[in-house]
Protein backbone atom coordinates (compact mmCIF):
# COMPACT_ATOMS: atom_id res chain seq x y z
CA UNK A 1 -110.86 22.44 -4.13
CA UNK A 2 -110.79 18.57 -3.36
CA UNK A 3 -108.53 18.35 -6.60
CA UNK A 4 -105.97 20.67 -5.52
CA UNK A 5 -106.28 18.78 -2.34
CA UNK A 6 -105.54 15.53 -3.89
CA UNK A 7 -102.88 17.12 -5.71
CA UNK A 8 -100.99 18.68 -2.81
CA UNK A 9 -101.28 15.23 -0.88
CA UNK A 10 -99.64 13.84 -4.10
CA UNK A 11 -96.76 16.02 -4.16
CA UNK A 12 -96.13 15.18 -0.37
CA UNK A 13 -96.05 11.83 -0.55
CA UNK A 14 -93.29 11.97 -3.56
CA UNK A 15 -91.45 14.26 -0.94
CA UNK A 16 -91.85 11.91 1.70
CA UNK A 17 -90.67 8.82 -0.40
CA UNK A 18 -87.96 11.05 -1.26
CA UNK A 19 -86.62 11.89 2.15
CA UNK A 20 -86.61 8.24 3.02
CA UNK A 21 -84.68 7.09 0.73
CA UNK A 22 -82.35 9.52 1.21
CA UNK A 23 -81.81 8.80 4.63
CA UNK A 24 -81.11 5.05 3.60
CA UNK A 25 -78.71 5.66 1.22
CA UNK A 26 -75.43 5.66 2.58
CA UNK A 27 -73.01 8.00 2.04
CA UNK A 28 -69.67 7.86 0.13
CA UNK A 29 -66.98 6.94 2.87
CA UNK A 30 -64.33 9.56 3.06
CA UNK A 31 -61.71 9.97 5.84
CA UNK A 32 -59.20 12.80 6.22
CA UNK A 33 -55.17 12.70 6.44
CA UNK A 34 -52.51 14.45 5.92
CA UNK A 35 -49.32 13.59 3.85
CA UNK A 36 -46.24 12.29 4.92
CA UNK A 37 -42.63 11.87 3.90
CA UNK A 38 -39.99 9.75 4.86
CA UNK A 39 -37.41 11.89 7.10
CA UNK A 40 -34.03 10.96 6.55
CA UNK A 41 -31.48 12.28 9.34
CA UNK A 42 -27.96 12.07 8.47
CA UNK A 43 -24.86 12.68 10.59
CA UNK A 44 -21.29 11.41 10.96
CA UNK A 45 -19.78 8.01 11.76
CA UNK A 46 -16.84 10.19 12.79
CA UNK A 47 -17.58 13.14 14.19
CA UNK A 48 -15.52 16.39 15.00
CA UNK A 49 -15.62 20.46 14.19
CA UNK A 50 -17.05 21.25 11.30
CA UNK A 51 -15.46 23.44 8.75
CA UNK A 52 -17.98 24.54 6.45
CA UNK A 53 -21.83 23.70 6.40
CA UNK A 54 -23.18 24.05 2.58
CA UNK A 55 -26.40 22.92 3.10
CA UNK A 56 -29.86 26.21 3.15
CA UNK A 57 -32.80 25.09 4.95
CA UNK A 58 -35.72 24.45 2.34
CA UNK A 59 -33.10 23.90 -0.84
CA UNK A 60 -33.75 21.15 -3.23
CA UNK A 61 -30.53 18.54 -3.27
CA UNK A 62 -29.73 16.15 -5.21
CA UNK A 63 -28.37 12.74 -4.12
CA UNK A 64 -24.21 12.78 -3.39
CA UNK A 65 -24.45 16.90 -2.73
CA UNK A 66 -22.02 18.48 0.31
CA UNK A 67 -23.96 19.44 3.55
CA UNK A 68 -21.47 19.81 5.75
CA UNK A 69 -17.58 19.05 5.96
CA UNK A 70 -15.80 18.33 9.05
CA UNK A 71 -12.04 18.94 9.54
CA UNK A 72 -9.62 16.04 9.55
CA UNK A 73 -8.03 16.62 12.84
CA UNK A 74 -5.15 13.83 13.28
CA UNK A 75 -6.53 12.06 10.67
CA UNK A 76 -4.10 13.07 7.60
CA UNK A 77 -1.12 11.89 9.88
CA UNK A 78 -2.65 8.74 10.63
CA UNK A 79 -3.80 8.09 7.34
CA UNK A 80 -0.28 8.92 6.47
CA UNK A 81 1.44 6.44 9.30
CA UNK A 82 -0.62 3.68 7.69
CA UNK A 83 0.41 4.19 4.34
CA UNK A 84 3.91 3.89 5.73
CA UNK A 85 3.50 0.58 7.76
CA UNK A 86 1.16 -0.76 4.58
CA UNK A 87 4.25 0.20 2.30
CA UNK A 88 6.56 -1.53 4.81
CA UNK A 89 4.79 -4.77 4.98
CA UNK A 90 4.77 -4.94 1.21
CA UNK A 91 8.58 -4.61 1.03
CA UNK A 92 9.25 -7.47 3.32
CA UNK A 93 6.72 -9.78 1.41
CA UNK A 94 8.07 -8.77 -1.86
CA UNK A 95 11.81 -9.46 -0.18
CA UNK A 96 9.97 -13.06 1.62
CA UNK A 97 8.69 -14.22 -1.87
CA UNK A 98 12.03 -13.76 -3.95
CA UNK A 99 14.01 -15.47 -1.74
CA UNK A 100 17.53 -14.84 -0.34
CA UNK A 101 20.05 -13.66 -3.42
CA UNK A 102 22.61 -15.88 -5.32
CA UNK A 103 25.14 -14.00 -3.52
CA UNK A 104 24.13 -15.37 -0.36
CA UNK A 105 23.73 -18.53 -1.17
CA UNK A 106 27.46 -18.76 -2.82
CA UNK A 107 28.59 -17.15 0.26
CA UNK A 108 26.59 -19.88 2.83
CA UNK A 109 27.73 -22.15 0.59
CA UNK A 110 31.57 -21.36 0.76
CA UNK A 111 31.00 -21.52 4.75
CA UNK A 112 29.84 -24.90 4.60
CA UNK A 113 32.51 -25.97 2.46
CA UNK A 114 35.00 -24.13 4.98
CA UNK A 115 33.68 -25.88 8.21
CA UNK A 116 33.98 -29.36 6.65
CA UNK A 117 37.50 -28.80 5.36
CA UNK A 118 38.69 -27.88 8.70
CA UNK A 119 36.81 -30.73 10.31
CA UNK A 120 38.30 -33.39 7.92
CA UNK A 121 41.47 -31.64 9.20
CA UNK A 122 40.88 -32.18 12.47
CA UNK A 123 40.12 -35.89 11.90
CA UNK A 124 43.31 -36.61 10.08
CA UNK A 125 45.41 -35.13 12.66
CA UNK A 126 48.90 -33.24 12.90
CA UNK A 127 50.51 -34.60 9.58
CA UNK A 128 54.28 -36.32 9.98
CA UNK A 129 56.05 -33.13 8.16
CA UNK A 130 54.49 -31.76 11.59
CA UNK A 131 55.77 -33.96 14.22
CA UNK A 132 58.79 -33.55 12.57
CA UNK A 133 59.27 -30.29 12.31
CA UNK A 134 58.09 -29.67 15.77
CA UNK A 135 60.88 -32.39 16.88
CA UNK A 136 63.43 -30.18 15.10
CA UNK A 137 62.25 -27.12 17.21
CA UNK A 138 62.60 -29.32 20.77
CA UNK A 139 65.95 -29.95 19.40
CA UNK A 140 67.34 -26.94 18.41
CA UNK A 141 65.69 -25.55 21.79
CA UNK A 142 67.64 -28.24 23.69
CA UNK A 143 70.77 -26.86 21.78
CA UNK A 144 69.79 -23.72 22.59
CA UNK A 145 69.81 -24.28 26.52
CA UNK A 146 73.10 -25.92 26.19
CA UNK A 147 74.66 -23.34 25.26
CA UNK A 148 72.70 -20.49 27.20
CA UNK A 149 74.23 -23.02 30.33
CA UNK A 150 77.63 -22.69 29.01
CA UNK A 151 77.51 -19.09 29.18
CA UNK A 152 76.18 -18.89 32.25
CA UNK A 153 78.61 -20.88 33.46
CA UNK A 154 81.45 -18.28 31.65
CA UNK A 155 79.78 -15.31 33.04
CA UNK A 156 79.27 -17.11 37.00
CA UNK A 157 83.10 -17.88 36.42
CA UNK A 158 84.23 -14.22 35.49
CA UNK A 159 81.55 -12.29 38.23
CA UNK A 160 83.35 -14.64 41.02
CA UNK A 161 86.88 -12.78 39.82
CA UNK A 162 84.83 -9.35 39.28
CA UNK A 163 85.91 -9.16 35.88
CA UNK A 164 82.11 -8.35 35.32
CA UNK A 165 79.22 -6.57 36.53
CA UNK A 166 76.49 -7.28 38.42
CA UNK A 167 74.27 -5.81 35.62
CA UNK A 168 75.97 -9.08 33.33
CA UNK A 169 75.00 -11.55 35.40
CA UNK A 170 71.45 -10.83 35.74
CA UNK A 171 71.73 -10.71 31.81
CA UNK A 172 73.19 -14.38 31.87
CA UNK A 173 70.59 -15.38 34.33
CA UNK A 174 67.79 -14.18 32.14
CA UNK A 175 68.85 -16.09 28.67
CA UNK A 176 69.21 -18.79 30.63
CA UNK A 177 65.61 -19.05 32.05
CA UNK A 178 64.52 -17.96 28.92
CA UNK A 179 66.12 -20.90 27.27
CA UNK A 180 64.72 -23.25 29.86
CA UNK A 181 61.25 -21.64 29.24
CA UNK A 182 61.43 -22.59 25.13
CA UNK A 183 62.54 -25.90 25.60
CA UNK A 184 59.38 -26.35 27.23
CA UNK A 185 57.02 -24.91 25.22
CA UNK A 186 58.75 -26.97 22.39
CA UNK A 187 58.23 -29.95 24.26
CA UNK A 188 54.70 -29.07 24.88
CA UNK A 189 54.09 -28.22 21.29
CA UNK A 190 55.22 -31.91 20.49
CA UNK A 191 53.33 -33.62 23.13
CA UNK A 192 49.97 -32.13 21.35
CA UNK A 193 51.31 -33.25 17.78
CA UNK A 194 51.79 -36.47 18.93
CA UNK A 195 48.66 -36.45 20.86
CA UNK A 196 46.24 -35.78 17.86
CA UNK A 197 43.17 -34.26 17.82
CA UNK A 198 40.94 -34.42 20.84
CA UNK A 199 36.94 -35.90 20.81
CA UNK A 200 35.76 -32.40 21.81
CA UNK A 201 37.53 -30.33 19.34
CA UNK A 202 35.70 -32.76 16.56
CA UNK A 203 32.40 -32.41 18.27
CA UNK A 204 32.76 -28.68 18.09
CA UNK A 205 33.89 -28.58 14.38
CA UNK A 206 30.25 -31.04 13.63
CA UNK A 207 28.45 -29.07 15.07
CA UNK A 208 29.75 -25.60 13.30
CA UNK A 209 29.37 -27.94 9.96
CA UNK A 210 26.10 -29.02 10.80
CA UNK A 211 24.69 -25.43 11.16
CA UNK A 212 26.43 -23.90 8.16
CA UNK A 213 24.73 -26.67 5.74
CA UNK A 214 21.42 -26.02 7.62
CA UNK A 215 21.90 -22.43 6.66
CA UNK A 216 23.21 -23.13 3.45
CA UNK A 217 19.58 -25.43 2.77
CA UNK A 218 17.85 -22.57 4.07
CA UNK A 219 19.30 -20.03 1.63
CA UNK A 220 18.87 -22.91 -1.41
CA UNK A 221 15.04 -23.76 -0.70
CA UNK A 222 14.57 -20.34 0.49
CA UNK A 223 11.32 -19.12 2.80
CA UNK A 224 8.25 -21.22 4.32
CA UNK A 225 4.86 -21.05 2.74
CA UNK A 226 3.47 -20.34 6.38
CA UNK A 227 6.29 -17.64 5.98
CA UNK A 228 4.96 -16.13 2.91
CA UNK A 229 1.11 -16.47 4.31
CA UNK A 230 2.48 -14.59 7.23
CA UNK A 231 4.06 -11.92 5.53
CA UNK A 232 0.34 -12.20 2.67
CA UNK A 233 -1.46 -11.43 6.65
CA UNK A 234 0.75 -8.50 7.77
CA UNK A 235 -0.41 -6.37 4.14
CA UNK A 236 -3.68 -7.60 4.34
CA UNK A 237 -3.88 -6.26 8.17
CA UNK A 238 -1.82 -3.04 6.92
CA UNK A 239 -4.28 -2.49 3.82
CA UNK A 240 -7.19 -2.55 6.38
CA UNK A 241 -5.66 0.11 8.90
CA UNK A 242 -5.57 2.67 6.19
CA UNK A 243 -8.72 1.28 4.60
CA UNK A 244 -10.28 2.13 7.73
CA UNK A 245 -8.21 5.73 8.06
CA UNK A 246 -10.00 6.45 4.64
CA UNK A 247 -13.57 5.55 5.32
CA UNK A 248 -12.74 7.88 8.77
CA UNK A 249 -11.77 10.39 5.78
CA UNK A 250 -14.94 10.25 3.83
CA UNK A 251 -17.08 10.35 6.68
CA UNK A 252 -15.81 13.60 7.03
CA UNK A 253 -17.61 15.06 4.28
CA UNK A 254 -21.83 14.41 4.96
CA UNK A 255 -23.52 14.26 1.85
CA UNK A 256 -27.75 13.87 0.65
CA UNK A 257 -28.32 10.01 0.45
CA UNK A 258 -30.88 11.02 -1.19
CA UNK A 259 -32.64 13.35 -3.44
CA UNK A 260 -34.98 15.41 -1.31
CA UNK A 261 -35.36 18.59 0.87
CA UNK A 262 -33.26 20.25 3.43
CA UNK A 263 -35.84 20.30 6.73
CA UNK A 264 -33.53 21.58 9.06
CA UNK A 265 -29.79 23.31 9.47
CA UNK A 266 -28.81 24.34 12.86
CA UNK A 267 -25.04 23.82 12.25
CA UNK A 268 -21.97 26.43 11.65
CA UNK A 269 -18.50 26.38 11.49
CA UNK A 270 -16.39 25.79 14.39
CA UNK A 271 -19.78 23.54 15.90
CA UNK A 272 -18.77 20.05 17.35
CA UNK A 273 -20.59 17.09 16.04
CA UNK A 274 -20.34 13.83 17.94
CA UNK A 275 -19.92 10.58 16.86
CA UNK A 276 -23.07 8.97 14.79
CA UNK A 277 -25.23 12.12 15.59
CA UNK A 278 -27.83 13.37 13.46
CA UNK A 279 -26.84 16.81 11.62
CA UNK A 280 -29.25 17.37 9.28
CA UNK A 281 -33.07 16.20 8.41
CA UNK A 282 -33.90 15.77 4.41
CA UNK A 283 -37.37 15.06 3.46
CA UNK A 284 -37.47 11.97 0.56
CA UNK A 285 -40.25 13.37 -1.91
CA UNK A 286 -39.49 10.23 -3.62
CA UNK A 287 -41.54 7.98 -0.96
CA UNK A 288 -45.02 9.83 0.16
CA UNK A 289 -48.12 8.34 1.56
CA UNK A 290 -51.28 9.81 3.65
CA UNK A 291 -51.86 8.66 7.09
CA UNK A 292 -55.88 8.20 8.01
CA UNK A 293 -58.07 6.78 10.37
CA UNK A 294 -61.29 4.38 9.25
CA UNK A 295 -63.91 3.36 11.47
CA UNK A 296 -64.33 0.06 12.42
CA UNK A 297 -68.27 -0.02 10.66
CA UNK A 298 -66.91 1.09 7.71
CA UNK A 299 -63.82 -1.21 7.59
CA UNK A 300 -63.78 -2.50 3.88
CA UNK A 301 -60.57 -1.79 2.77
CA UNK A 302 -57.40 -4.13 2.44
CA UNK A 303 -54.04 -3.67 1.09
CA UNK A 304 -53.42 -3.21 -2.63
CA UNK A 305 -56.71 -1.48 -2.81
CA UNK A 306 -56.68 1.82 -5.08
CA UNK A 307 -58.52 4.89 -3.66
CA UNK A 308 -59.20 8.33 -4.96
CA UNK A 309 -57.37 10.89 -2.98
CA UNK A 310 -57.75 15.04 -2.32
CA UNK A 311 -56.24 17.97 -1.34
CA UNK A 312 -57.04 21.51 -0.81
CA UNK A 313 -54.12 22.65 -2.61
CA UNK A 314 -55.30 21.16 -6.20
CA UNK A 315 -59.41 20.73 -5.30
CA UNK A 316 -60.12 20.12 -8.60
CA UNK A 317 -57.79 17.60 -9.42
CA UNK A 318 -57.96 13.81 -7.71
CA UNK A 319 -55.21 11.33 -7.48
CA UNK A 320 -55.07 7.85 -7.38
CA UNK A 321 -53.15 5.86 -4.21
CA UNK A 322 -52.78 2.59 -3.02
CA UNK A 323 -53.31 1.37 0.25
CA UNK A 324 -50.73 -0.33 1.71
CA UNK A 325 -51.00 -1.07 5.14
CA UNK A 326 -54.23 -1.28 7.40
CA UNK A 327 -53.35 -1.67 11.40
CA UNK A 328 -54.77 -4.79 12.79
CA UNK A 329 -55.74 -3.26 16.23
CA UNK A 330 -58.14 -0.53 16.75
CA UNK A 331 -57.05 2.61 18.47
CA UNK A 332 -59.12 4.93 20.98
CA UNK A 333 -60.90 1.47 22.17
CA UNK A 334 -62.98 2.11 25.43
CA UNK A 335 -61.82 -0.36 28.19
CA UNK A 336 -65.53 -1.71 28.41
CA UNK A 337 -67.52 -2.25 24.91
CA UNK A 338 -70.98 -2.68 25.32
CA UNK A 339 -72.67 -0.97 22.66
CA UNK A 340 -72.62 -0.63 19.00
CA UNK A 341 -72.31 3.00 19.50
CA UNK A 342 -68.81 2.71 21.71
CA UNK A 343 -67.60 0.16 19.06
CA UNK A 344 -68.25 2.71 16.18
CA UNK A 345 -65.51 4.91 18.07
CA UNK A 346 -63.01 2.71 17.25
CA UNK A 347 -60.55 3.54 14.32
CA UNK A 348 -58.18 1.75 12.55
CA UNK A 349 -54.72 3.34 10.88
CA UNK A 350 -54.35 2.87 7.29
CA UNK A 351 -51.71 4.09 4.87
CA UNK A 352 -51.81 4.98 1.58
CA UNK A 353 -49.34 5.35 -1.11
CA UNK A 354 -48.78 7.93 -3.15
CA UNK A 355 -48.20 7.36 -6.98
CA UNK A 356 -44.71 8.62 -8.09
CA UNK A 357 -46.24 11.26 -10.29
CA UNK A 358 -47.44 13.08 -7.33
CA UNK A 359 -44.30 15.23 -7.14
CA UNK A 360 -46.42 18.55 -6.64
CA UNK A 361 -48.15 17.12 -3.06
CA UNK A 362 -46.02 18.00 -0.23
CA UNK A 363 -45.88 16.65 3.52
CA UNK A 364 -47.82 18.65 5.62
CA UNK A 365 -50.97 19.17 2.87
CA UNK A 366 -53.98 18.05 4.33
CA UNK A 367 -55.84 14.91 2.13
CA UNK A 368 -59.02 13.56 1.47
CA UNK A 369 -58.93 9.98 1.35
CA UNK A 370 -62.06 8.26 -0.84
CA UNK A 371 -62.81 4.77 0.06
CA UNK A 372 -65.68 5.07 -2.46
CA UNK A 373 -64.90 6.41 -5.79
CA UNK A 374 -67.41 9.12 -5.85
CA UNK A 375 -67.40 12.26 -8.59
């Protein structure tokens, strides 16, 4: 009897040793999350109706695929007004940096030569074959009166008698004045001859000299670089309008940035979209990572560290992440601390990343994250 005694006394104090050193063993750290995925919302720069809408909630795209298309509205005609002013302002620099033609130089040229011809006339003066002949014409006028008076004189003679008619005299009357009249102007004509040219009339004929060989220069050395830099500025400024008409154009059509998931479609034709609003959300399965919470006792992780990780969905399976980010102030802190319970409330966020050949883990599955690597 005392040996079975001794025995059973035996066997409980292996139990007991057991049982305490199970209790101070600690166990393997583990701390639950769930995955995430980066959510990528696109939209339009633009904005507008739409006219068709491609993308199915829950379909696989691939990066550059159609979701939706807007319609162009006044776009086409204002892409097509820029094209026009773009094609405009290359014509004039094209005409700028050739110059003026040979043509118009020749023709500038003959101008110039015109103007100073007629201004060396006007400095020489009425030539003596001039004065002379315009003497002959004061003569021959003078002649001319003479016997326009003599006529008159006839004509006064034979009215007195009424051998003529009033209707005669008047006639008689007339050549004379007109007579009178042309010896004047002959006289007149002379004077000026004689005269010579006046200091105004070569001013004038400088000046019109002076501005045909400036033109002429022009023509010959043709346009300004600050002309042609000008003209360089107006395309440049063209070519940007309808670069910016075409961007407008492409934003029209909203495609996947990325390869991923269609989360959400709540579009359809004849919709209005506004201007840089979110259309569509696409999940990136490219970029996952679990979000979990560690207590602050058990706070031995740091970035670049490799845990195991677990899901429901594959429980026999374990995959290997990387942490990546571990917050650097607690969350659900009480407002007074004061004992080492309280403190052991307080969490910190960590993040961990996901290897690339995770693709079958989705966001949303709920994870296991193992700080201790523990079968």
């Amino acid at each position: 009897m005392a040996r079975w005694i001794g025995i059973l006394a035996i066997i409980g104090v292996i139990l007991i040793g057991v049982l305490v050193y199970s209790q101070q063993q600690t166990p393997p750290l583990k701390v639950s999350g769930y995955i995430e995925a980066d959510e990528i919302r696109v939209g339009s720069r633009v904005g507008g109706r739409v006219k068709q809408v491609t993308a199915v909630e829950g379909a696989e795209v691939q990066k550059g695929d159609l979701l939706v298309e807007l319609e162009p509205f006044d776009l086409l005609e204002r892409r097509a007004e820029a094209e026009a002013s773009l094609a405009r302002q290359q014509a004039t620099l094209a005409l700028i940096r050739a110059g003026f033609r040979e043509e118009e130089v020749i023709q500038a040229d003959a101008h110039r030569e015109q103007l100073a011809a007629k201004l060396l006339e006007l400095k020489n003066g009425p030539r003596q074959q001039d004065i002379k002949a315009a003497d002959a014409r004061v003569t021959l006028a003078n002649a001319e009166l003479q016997l326009a008076r003599q006529k008159h004189e006839r004509m006064r003679t034979l009215y007195n008698r009424e051998a003529i008619s009033s209707e005669e005299i008047d006639e008689s009357d007339t050549a004379l004045q007109i007579a009178m009249a042309n010896l004047a102007v002959r006289n007149e004509e002379l004077a000026l001859l004689k005269e010579g040219t006046r200091a105004e009339e070569i001013a004038q004929a400088e000046a019109q000299l002076k501005e045909a060989e400036a033109s002429w220069k022009l023509k010959v050395n043709g346009y300004r670089k600050e002309e042609i830099q000008e003209a360089e500025a107006a395309v440049a400024t063209a070519q940007a309008a309808l670069d910016v008409v075409d961007v407008q154009l492409n934003e029209l059509k909203i495609e996947a940035p990325i390869q991923g998931t269609v989360e959400a479609v709540d579009l359809q034709p004849g919709d209005l979209v506004g201007t840089n609003a979110p259309v569509i959300s696409l999940l990136d399965h490219s970029h996952k990572w679990v979000r979990a919470f560690v207590p602050e006792n058990r706070l031995a992780v740091g970035v670049g560290d490799e845990v195991m990780l677990r899901v429901d969905a594959f429980p026999n399976e374990k995959f290997i992440g990387r942490v990546s980010y571990v917050s650097r102030q607690a969350e659900f802190t009480p407002r007074n601390v004061q004992t080492s319970e309280e403190r052991a409330k307080q969490v910190f966020r960590i993040k961990v990343e996901l290897p690339q050949e995770a693709q079958r883990l989705r966001p949303g599955m709920a994870a296991d994250v193992w700080l201790e690597d523990r079968e």
